[in-house]
Protein backbone atom coordinates (compact mmCIF):
# COMPACT_ATOMS: atom_id res chain seq x y z
CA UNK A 1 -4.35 13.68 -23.19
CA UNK A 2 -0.81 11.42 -23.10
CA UNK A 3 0.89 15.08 -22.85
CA UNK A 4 -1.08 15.55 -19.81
CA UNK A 5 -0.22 12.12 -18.50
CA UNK A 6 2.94 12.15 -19.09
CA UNK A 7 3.34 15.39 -17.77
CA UNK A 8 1.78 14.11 -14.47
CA UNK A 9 3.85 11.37 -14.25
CA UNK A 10 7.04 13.12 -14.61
CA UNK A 11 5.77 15.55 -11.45
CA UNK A 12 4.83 12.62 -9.80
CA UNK A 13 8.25 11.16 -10.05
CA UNK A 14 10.01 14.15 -9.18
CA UNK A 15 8.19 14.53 -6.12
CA UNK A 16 8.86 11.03 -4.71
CA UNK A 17 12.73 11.92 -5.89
CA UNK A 18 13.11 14.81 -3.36
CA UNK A 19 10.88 13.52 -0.72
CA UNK A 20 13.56 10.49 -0.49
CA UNK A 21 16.28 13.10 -0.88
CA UNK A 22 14.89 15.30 1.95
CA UNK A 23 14.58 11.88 4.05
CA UNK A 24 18.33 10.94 3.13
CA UNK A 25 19.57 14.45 4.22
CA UNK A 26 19.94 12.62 8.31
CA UNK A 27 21.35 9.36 6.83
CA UNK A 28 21.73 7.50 10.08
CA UNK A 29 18.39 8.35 11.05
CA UNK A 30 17.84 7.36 7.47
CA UNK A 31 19.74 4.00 7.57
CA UNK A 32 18.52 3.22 11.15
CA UNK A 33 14.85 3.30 9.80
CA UNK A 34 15.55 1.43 7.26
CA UNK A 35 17.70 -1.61 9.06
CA UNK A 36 15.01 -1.71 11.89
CA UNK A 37 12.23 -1.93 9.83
CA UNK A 38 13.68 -5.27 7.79
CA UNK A 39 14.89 -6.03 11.57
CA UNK A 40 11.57 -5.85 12.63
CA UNK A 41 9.92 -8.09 10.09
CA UNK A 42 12.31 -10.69 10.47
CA UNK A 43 11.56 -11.43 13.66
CA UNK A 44 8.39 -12.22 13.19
CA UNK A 45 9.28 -14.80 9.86
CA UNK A 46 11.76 -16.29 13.12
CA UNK A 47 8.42 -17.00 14.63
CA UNK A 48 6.74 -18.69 11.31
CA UNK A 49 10.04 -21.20 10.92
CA UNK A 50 9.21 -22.19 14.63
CA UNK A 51 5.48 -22.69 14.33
CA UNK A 52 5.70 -24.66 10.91
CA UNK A 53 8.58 -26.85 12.36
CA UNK A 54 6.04 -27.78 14.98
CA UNK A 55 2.94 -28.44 12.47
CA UNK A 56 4.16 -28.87 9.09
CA UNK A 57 1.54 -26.09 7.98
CA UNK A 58 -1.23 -23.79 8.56
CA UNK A 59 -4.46 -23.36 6.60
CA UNK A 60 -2.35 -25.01 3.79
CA UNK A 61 0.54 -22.75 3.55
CA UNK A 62 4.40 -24.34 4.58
CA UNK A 63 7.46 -22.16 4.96
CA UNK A 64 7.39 -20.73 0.97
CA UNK A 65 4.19 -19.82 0.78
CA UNK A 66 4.45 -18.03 4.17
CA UNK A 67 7.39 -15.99 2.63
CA UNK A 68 5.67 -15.06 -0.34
CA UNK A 69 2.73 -14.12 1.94
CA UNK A 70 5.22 -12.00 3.86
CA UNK A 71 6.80 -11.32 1.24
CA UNK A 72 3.58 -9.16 -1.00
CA UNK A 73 2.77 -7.87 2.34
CA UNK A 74 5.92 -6.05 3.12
CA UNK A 75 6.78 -5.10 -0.68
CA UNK A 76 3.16 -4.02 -1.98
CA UNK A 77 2.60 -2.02 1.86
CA UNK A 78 6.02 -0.68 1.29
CA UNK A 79 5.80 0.91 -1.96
CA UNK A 80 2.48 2.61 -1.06
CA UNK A 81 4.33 4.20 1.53
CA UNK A 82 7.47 5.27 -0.32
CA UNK A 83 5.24 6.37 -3.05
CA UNK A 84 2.19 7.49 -1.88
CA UNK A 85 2.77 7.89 2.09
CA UNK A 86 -0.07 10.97 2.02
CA UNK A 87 -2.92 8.68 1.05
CA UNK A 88 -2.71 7.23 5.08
CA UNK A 89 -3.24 10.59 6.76
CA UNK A 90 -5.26 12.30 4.17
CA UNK A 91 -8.32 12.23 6.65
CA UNK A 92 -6.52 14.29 8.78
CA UNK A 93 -5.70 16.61 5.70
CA UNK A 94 -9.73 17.20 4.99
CA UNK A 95 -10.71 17.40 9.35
CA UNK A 96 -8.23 19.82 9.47
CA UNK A 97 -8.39 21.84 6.63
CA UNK A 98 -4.93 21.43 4.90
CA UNK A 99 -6.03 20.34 1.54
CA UNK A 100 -5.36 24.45 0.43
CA UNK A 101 -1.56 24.72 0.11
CA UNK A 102 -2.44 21.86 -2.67
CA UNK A 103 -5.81 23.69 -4.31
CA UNK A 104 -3.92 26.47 -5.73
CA UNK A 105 -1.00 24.56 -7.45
CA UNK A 106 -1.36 24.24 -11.18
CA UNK A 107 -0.96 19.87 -10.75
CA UNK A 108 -3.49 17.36 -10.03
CA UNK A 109 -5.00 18.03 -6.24
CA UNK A 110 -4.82 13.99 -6.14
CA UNK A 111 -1.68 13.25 -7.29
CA UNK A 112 0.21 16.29 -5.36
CA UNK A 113 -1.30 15.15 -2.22
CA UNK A 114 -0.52 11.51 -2.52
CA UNK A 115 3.07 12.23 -3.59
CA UNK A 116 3.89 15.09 -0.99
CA UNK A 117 5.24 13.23 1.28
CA UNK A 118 7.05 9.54 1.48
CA UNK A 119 7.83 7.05 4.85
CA UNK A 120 11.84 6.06 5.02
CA UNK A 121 10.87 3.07 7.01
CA UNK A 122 9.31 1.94 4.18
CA UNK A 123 12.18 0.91 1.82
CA UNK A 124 13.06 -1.46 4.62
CA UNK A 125 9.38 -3.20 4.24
CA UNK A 126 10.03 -2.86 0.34
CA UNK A 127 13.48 -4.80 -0.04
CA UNK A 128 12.26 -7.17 2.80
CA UNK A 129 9.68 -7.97 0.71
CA UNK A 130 11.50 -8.16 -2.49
CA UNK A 131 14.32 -10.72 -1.13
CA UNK A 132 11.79 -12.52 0.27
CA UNK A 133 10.61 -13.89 -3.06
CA UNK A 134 13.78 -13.84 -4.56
CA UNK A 135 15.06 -16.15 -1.51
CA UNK A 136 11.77 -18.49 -3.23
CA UNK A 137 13.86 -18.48 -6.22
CA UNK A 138 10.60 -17.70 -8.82
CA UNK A 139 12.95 -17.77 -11.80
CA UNK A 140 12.75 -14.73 -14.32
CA UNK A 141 9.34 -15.14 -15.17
CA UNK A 142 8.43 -15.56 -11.79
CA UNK A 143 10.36 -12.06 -10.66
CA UNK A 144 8.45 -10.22 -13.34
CA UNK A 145 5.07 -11.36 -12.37
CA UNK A 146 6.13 -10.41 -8.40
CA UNK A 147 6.40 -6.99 -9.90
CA UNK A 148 3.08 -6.62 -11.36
CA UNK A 149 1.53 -7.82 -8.25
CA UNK A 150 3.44 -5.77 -6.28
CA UNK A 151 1.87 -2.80 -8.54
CA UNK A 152 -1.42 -3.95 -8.46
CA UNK A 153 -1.10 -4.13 -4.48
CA UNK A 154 0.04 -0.80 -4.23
CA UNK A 155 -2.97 0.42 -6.10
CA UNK A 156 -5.31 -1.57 -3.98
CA UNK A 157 -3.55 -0.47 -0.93
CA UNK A 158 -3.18 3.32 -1.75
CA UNK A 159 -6.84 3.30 -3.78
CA UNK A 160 -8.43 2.00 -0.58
CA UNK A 161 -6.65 4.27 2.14
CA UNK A 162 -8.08 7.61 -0.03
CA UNK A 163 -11.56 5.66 -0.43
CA UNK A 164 -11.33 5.62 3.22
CA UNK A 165 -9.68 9.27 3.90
CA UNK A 166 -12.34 10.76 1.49
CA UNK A 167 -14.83 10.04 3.34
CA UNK A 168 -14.15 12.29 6.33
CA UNK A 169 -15.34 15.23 3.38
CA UNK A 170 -18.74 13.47 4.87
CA UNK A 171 -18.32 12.37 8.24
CA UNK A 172 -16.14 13.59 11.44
CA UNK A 173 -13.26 11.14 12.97
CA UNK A 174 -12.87 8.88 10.31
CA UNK A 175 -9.43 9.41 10.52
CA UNK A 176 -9.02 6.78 13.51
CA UNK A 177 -10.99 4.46 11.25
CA UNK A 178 -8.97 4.98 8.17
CA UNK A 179 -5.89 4.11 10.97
CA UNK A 180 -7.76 0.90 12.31
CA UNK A 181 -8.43 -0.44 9.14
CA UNK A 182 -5.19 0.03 7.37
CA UNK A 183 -3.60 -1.81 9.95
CA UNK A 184 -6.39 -4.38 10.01
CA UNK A 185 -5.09 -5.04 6.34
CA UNK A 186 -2.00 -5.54 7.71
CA UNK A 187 -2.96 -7.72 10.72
CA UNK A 188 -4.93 -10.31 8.41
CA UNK A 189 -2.29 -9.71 5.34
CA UNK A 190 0.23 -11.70 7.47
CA UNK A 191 -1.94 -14.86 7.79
CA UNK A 192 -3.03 -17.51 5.83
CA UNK A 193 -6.05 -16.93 3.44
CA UNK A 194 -6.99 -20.65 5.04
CA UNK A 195 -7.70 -20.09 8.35
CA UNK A 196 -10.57 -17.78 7.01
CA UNK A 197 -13.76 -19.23 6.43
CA UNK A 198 -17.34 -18.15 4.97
CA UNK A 199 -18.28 -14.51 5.84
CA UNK A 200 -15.22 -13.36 7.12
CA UNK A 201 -13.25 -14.81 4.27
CA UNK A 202 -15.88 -13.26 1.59
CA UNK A 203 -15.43 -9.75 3.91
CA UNK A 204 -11.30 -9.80 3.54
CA UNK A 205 -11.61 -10.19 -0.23
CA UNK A 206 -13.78 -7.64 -1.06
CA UNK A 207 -14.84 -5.17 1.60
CA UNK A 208 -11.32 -5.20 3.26
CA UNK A 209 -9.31 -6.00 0.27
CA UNK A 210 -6.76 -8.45 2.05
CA UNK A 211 -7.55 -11.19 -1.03
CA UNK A 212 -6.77 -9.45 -3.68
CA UNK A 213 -3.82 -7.61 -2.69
CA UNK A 214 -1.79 -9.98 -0.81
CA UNK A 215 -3.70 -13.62 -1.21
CA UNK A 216 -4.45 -14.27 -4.73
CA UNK A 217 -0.67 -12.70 -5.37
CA UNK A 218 0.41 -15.79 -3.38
CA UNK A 219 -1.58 -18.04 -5.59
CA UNK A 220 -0.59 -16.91 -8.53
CA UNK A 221 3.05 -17.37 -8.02
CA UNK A 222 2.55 -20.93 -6.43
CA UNK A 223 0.44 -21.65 -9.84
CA UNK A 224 -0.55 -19.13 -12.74
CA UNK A 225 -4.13 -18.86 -13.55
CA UNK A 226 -4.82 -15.45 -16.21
CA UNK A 227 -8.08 -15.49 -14.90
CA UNK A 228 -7.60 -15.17 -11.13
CA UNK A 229 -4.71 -12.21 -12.55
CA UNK A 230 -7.02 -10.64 -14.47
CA UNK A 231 -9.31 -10.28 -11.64
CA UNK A 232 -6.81 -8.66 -9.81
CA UNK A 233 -6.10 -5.99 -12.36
CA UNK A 234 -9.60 -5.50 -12.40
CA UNK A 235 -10.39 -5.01 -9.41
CA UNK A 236 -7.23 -2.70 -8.80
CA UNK A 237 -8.16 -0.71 -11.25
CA UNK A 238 -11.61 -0.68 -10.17
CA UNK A 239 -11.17 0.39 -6.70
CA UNK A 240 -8.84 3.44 -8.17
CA UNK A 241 -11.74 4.66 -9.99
CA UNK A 242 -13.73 4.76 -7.35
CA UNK A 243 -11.60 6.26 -5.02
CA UNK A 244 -10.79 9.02 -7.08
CA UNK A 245 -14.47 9.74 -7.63
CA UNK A 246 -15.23 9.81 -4.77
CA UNK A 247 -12.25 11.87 -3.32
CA UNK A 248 -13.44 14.68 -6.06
CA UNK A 249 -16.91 14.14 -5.36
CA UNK A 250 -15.85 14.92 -1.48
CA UNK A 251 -13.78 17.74 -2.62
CA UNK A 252 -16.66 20.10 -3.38
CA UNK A 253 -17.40 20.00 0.11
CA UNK A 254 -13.71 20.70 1.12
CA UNK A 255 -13.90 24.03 3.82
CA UNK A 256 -10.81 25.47 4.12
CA UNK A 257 -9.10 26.01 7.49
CA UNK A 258 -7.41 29.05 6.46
CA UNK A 259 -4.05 28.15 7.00
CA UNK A 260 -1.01 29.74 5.87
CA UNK A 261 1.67 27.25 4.82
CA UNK A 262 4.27 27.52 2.02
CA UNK A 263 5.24 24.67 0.36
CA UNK A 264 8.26 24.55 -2.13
């Protein structure tokens, strides 16, 4: 069982190794995607600095907490891309019948799909994200528990984009879904947990999982509590399972679309 693991890891790896390599084969395209992308989400931290200057804070978050927010955001949404970039278009995979190239490799369908392909832009959101928090100065300890958050909100990010994908094994044009939602996460991710109140503040915790990737993150660096982290792992974890049942579940329904593609 670890051989298998292990073994799955190390293809795993080697994938996202020469998906960045293939990216880094145009490196000014490369670079530009990059630069633009921590560009990009700079601009709108500009905007934050303004706004706070004006009220001192909003829904109880001043200028730190705002870049930590940003700061899990960019990093946790980042990695899922660089890592797992397939998980946000694998609806379009099953409606369109290219799940087969994958079927008939001798490697985990899940973990082949997930890992064939990665977003450049992404290691812009990714090191935005990281100096972010280390511009908080969090100290050692600090830095290490950004990490593990950071992992845990990849899970929950990539976990719930192939909960969503899977289900187009079941219904039809729930790719533009899987799109609205994902950047719904992103949308709320940006804003502070306390401008959200009763239902809708119960519905970005759990159904849209905006609380537990990004939010409680935030609140564990500003003050450690194991059992707030704990529930994070937890629920990361859980959300995995589930995904992947239900993506193999879907699978058996998979109809092939009879295409002919090579991939090396």
């Amino acid at each position: 069982m670890l051989t298998v693991v292990k073994n799955q890891m190390r293809v795993c790896a080697l994938s996202v190794k020469y998906n960045i390599m293939r990216e880094m084969v145009n490196k000014v395209t490369f670079l530009t995607n990059v630069g633009f992308m921590v560009l990009n989400n700079a601009t709108f931290l500009v905007q934050w600095m303004i706004l706070l200057r004006m009220r001192g804070d909003v829904g109880g978050y001043t200028m730190r907490e705002i870049m930590l927010l940003w700061g899990f955001m960019a990093a946790s949404f980042g990695l899922s891309h660089i890592l797992f970039a397939r998980a946000f278009s694998l609806s379009d995979l099953i409606i369109k019948g290219k799940l087969d190239s994958f079927l008939v490799q001798p490697k985990n369908v899940l973990v082949s799909v997930l890992t064939s392909a990665t977003d450049s832009s992404a290691i812009g959101d990714f090191l935005y994200g990281t100096a972010l928090v280390c511009a908080c100065k969090p100290g050692v300890g600090g830095f290490f528990l950004f990490l593990l958050l950071v992992v845990t909100g990849t899970v929950i990010f990539t976990a719930f984009a192939v909960l969503l994908g899977s289900l187009s094994f079941w219904f039809v044009r729930m790719d533009m879904l899987q799109n609205q939602i994902v950047m719904g996460i992103v949308s709320f991710g940006t804003y502070p947990d306390g401008i959200f109140k009763g239902a809708s503040r119960f519905f970005l915790y759990f159904i849209i999982p905006v609380g537990m990737a990004v939010w409680h993150p935030v609140h564990l660096m500003v003050s450690f509590d194991a059992g707030m982290f704990f529930t994070v792992a937890g629920y990361a974890c859980v959300l995995l399972a589930l995904a992947v049942a239900v993506f193999y579940r879907g699978l058996r329904r998979y109809a092939s679309g009879n295409l002919m593609v090579a991939r090396l």
